[in-house]
Protein backbone atom coordinates (compact mmCIF):
# COMPACT_ATOMS: atom_id res chain seq x y z
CA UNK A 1 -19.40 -42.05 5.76
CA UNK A 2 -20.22 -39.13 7.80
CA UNK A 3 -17.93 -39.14 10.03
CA UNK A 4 -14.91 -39.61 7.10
CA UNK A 5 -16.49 -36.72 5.99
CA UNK A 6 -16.25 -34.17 8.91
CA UNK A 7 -12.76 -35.43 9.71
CA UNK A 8 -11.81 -34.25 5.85
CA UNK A 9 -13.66 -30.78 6.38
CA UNK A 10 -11.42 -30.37 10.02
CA UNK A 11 -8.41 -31.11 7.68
CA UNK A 12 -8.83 -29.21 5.18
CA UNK A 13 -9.43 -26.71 7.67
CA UNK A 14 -6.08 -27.14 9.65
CA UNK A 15 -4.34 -26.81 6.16
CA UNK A 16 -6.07 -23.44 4.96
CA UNK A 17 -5.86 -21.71 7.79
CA UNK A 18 -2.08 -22.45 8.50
CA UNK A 19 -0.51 -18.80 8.96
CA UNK A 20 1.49 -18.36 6.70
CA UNK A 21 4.82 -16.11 7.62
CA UNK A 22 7.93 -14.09 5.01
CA UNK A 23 11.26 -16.03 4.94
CA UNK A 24 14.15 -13.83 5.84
CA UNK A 25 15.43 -13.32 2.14
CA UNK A 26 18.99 -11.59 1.13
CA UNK A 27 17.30 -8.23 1.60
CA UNK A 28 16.86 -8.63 5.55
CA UNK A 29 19.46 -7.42 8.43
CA UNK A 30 20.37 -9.79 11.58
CA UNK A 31 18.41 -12.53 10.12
CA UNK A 32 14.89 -10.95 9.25
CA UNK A 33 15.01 -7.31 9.53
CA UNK A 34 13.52 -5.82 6.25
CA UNK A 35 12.29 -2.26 5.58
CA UNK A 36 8.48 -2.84 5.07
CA UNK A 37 6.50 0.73 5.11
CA UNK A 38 7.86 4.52 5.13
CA UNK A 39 6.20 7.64 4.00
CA UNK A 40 8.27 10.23 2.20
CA UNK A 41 5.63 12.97 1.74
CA UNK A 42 2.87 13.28 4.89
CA UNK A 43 1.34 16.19 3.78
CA UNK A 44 0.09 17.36 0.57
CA UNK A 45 -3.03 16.70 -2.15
CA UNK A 46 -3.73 14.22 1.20
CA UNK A 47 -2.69 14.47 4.64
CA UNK A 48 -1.17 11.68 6.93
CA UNK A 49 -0.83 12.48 10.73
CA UNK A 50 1.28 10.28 12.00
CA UNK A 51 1.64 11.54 15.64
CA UNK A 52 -2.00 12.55 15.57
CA UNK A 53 -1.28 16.03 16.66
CA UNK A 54 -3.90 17.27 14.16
CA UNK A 55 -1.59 18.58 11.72
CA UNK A 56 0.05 16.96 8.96
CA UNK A 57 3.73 17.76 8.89
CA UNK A 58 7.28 16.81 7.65
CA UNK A 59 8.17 15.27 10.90
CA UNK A 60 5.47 12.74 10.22
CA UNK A 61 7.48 10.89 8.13
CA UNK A 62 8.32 7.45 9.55
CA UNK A 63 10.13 4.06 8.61
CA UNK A 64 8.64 0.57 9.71
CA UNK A 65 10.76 -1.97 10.03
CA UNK A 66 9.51 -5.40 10.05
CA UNK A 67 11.20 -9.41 11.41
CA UNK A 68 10.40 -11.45 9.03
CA UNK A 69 12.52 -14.23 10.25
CA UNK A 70 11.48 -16.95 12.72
CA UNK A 71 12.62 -15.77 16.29
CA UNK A 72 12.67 -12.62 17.85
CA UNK A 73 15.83 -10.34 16.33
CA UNK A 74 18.08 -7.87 18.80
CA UNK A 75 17.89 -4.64 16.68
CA UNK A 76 20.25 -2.60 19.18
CA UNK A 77 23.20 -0.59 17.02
CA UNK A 78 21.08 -0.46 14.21
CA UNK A 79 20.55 3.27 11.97
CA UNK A 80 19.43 4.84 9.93
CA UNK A 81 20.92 6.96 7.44
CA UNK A 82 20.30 9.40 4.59
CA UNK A 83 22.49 11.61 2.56
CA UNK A 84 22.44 14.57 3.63
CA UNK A 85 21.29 14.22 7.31
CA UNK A 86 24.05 11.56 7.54
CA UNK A 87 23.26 8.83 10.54
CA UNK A 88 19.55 10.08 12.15
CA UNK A 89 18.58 7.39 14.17
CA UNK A 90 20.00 4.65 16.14
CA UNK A 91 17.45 1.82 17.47
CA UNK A 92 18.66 1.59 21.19
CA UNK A 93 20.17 -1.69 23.08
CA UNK A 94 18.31 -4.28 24.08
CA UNK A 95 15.67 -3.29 21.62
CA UNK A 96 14.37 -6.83 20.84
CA UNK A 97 11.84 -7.62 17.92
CA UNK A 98 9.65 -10.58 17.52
CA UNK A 99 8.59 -12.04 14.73
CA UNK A 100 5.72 -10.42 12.41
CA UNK A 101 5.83 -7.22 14.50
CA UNK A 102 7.28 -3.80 13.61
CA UNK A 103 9.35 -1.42 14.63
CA UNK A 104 7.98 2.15 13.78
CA UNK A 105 10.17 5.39 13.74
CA UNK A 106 8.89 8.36 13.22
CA UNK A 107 10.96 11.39 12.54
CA UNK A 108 9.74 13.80 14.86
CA UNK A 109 6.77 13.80 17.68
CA UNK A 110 5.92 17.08 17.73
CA UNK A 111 3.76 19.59 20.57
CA UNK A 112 0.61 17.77 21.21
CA UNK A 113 1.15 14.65 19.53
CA UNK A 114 2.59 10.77 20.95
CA UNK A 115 4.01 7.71 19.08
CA UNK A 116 1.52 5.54 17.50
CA UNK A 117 -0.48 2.67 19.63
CA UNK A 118 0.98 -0.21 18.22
CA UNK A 119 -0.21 -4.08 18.68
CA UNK A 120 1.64 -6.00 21.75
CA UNK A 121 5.35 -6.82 20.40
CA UNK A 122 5.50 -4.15 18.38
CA UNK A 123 7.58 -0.90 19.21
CA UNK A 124 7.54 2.74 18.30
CA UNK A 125 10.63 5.38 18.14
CA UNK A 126 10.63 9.17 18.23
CA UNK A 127 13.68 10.08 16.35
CA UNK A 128 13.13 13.34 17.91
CA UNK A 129 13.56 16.27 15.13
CA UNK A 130 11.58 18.80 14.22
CA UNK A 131 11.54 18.56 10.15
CA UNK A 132 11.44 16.12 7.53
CA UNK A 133 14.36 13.43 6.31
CA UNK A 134 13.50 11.62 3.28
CA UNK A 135 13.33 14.53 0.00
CA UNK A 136 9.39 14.31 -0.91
CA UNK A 137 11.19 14.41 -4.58
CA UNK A 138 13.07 11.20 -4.23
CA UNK A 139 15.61 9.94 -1.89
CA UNK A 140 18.00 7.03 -0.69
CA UNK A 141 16.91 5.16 2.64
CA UNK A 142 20.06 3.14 4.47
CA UNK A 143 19.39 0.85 7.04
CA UNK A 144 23.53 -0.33 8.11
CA UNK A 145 24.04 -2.81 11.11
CA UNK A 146 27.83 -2.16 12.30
CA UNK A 147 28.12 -4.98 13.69
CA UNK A 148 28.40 -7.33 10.54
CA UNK A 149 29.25 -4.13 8.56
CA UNK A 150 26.27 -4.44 5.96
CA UNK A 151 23.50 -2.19 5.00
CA UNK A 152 20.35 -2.52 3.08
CA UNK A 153 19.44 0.23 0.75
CA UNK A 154 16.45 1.51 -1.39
CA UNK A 155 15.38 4.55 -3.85
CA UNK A 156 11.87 5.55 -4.45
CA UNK A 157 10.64 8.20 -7.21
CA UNK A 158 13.25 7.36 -9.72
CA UNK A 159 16.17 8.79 -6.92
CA UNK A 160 19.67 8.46 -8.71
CA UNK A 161 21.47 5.95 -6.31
CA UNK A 162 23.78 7.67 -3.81
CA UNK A 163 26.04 4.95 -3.01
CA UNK A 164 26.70 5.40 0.88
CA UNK A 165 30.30 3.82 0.65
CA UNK A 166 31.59 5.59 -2.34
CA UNK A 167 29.70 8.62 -2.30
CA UNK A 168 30.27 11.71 -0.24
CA UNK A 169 26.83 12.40 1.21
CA UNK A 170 26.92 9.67 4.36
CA UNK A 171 29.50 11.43 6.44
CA UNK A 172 30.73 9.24 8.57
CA UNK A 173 29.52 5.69 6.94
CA UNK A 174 31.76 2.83 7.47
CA UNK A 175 34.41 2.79 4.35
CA UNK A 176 34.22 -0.91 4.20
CA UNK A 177 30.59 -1.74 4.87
CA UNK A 178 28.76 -4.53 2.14
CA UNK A 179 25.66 -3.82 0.81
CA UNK A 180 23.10 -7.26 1.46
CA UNK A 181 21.36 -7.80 -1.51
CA UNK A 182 20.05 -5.73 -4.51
CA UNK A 183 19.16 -2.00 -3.77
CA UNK A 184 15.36 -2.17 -3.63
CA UNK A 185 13.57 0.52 -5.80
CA UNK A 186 10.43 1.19 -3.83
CA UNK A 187 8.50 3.23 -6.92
CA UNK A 188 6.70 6.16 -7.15
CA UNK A 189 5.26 7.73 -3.60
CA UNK A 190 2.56 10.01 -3.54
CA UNK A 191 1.05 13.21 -0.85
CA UNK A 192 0.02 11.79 2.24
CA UNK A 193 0.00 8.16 1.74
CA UNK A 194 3.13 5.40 2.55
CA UNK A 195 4.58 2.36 0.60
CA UNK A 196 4.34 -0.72 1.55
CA UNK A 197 5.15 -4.20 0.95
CA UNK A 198 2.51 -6.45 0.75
CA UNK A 199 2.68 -9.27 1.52
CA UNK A 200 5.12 -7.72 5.36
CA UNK A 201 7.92 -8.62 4.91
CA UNK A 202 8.80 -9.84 1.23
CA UNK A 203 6.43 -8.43 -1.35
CA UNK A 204 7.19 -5.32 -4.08
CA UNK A 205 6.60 -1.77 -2.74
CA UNK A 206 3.46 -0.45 -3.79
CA UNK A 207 0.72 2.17 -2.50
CA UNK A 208 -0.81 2.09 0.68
CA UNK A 209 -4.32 2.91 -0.70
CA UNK A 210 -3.72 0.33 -2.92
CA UNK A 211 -3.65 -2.25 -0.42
CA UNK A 212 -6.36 -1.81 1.64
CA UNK A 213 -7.68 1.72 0.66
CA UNK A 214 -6.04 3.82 3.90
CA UNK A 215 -3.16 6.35 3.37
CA UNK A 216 -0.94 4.02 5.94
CA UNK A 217 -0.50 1.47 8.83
CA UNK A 218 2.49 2.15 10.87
CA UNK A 219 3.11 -0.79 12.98
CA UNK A 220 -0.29 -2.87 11.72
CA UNK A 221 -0.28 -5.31 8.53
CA UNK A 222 -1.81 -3.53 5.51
CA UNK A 223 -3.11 -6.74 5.25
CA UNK A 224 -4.94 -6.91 8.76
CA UNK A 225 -8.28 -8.72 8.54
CA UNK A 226 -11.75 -7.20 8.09
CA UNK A 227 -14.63 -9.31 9.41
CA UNK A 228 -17.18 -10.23 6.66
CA UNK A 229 -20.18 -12.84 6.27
CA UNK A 230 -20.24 -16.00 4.30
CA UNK A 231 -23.45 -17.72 4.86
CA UNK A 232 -24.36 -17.89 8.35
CA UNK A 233 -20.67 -17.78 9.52
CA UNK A 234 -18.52 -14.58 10.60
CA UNK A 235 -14.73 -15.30 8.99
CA UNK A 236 -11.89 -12.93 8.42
CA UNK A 237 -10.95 -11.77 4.92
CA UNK A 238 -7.64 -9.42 4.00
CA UNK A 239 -5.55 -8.81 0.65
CA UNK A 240 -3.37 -11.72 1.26
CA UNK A 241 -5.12 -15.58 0.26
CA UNK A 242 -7.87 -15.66 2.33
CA UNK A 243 -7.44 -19.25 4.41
CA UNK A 244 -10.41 -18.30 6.44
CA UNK A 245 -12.65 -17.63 3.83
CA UNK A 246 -11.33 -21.19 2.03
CA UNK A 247 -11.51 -22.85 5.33
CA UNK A 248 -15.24 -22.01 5.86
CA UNK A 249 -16.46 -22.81 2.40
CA UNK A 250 -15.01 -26.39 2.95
CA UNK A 251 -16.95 -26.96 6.42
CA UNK A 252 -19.95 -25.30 4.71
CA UNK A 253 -19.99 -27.39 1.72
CA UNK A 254 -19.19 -31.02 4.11
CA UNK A 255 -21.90 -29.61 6.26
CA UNK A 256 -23.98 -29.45 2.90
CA UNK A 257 -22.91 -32.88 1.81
CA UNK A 258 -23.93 -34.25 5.36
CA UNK A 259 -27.50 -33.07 4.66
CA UNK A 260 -27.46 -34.27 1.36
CA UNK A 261 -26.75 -37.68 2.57
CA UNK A 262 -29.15 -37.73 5.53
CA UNK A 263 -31.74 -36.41 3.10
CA UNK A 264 -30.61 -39.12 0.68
CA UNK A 265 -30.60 -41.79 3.61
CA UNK A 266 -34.45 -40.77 4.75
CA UNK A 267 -35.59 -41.16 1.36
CA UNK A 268 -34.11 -44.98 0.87
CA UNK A 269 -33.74 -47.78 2.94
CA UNK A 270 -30.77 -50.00 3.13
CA UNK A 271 -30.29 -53.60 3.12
CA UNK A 272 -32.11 -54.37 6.66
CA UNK A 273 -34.73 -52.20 5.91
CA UNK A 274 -34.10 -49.35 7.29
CA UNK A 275 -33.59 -45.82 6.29
């Protein structure tokens, strides 16, 4: 009986802590690539510095990219674009993404500042100016792949959309590229902190510090564990379900039942006698 017991606690185990991973949807590029985190407005009522130069500027401003498909995803040829300051960034060959990492680009890395230490598989991009490229107002962020001549697009703080095939403010946009999917309206933004999907990958735009409490995460899950205690057992816990958590309240409670039974067993013999 024991032993059916503990075999049901490792399964249950196996099966809650299964990671769990974003299917590429409509709104991805090349098979996965999705724009996950960007922040509009570093500086302000709060203060994000991404390049850590110690001051929060406009050239802070970064995009994360993120593969939620299943293999790794060759993001060479891909920009960015934004009416206005037209195509600002082109992610170089043989760039090559795996899956659940990001790709971080940040507008400008300016005196005394670096690109942000990312987790191994992840990669960071200095798009090399020296002010701001999404309008802290609202604003229209175009991620185009010419290769299969389709774009993704999305608006935050109510931004009228600016169409980049119709319109006039994408000079030099491809006249016959196809928009993939809906255009995503990432919400309101606020000073100093990013939006994010949560979960990476496939969830609605929302505030950073609504996530996890932090202004942003380029290149890290908002989601990223924190360490916590249940019982006598150190787990990992984040925003998204935590399997962890379920997994070790099922071994805790079939440890329980164990000693319930044992306890149970001492107290009354069986039929030869014997407890």
């Amino acid at each position: 009986m024991i032993k059916r017991i503990v075999l049901m606690a490792l399964f249950l185990i196996g099966f809650a802590s299964a990671p769990a991973r974003a299917q590429a949807g409509p709104d991805t590029l090349r098979g996965g690539i999705v724009v996950n985190e960007f922040l509009p407005d570093p500086n302000g009522v709060d203060n994000y510095d991404t390049d850590g130069n110690g001051t929060a500027a406009a050239a802070d401003e970064f995009i994360e990219l993120y593969n939620a498909g299943p293999s790794a995803v060759a993001m060479g040829g891909l920009e960015l674009w934004d009416p206005g300051a037209d195509r600002w960034f082109t992610f170089p060959e043989g760039t090559l993404l795996p899956p659940a990492s990001f790709a971080v680009v940040v507008v400008g890395v300016q005196a005394g500042g670096a690109l942000p230490l990312l987790p191994a598989g992840s990669l960071a991009f200095d798009a090399g100016r020296s002010s701001g490229v999404l309008n802290n107002g609202g604003d229209n962020l175009v991620l185009y792949d010419p290769i299969a001549d389709t774009f993704l697009q999305l608006t935050y703080n109510g931004a009228a959309l600016d169409d980049p095939v119709a319109g006039g403010n994408f000079a030099g946009f491809s006249p016959s590229a196809q928009r993939t999917g809906a255009v995503v309206e990432a919400s309101a933004a606020a000073d100093g902190t990013s939006l994010t999907r949560e979960p990476d990958g496939e969830g609605a735009f929302q505030l950073h510090t609504l996530v996890n409490g932090a202004l942003a995460s380029p290149g890290v899950s908002a989601s990223s564990p924190t360490p916590i205690t249940l019982g006598e057992i150190r787990v990992l816990s984040s925003a998204r379900p935590p399997t962890l958590v379920v997994a070790a309240m099922v071994l805790l409670g079939a440890m329980s039942l164990v000693r319930t039974i044992r306890s149970a067993r001492s107290g009354f013999p069986g039929p030869d006698g014997r407890c």
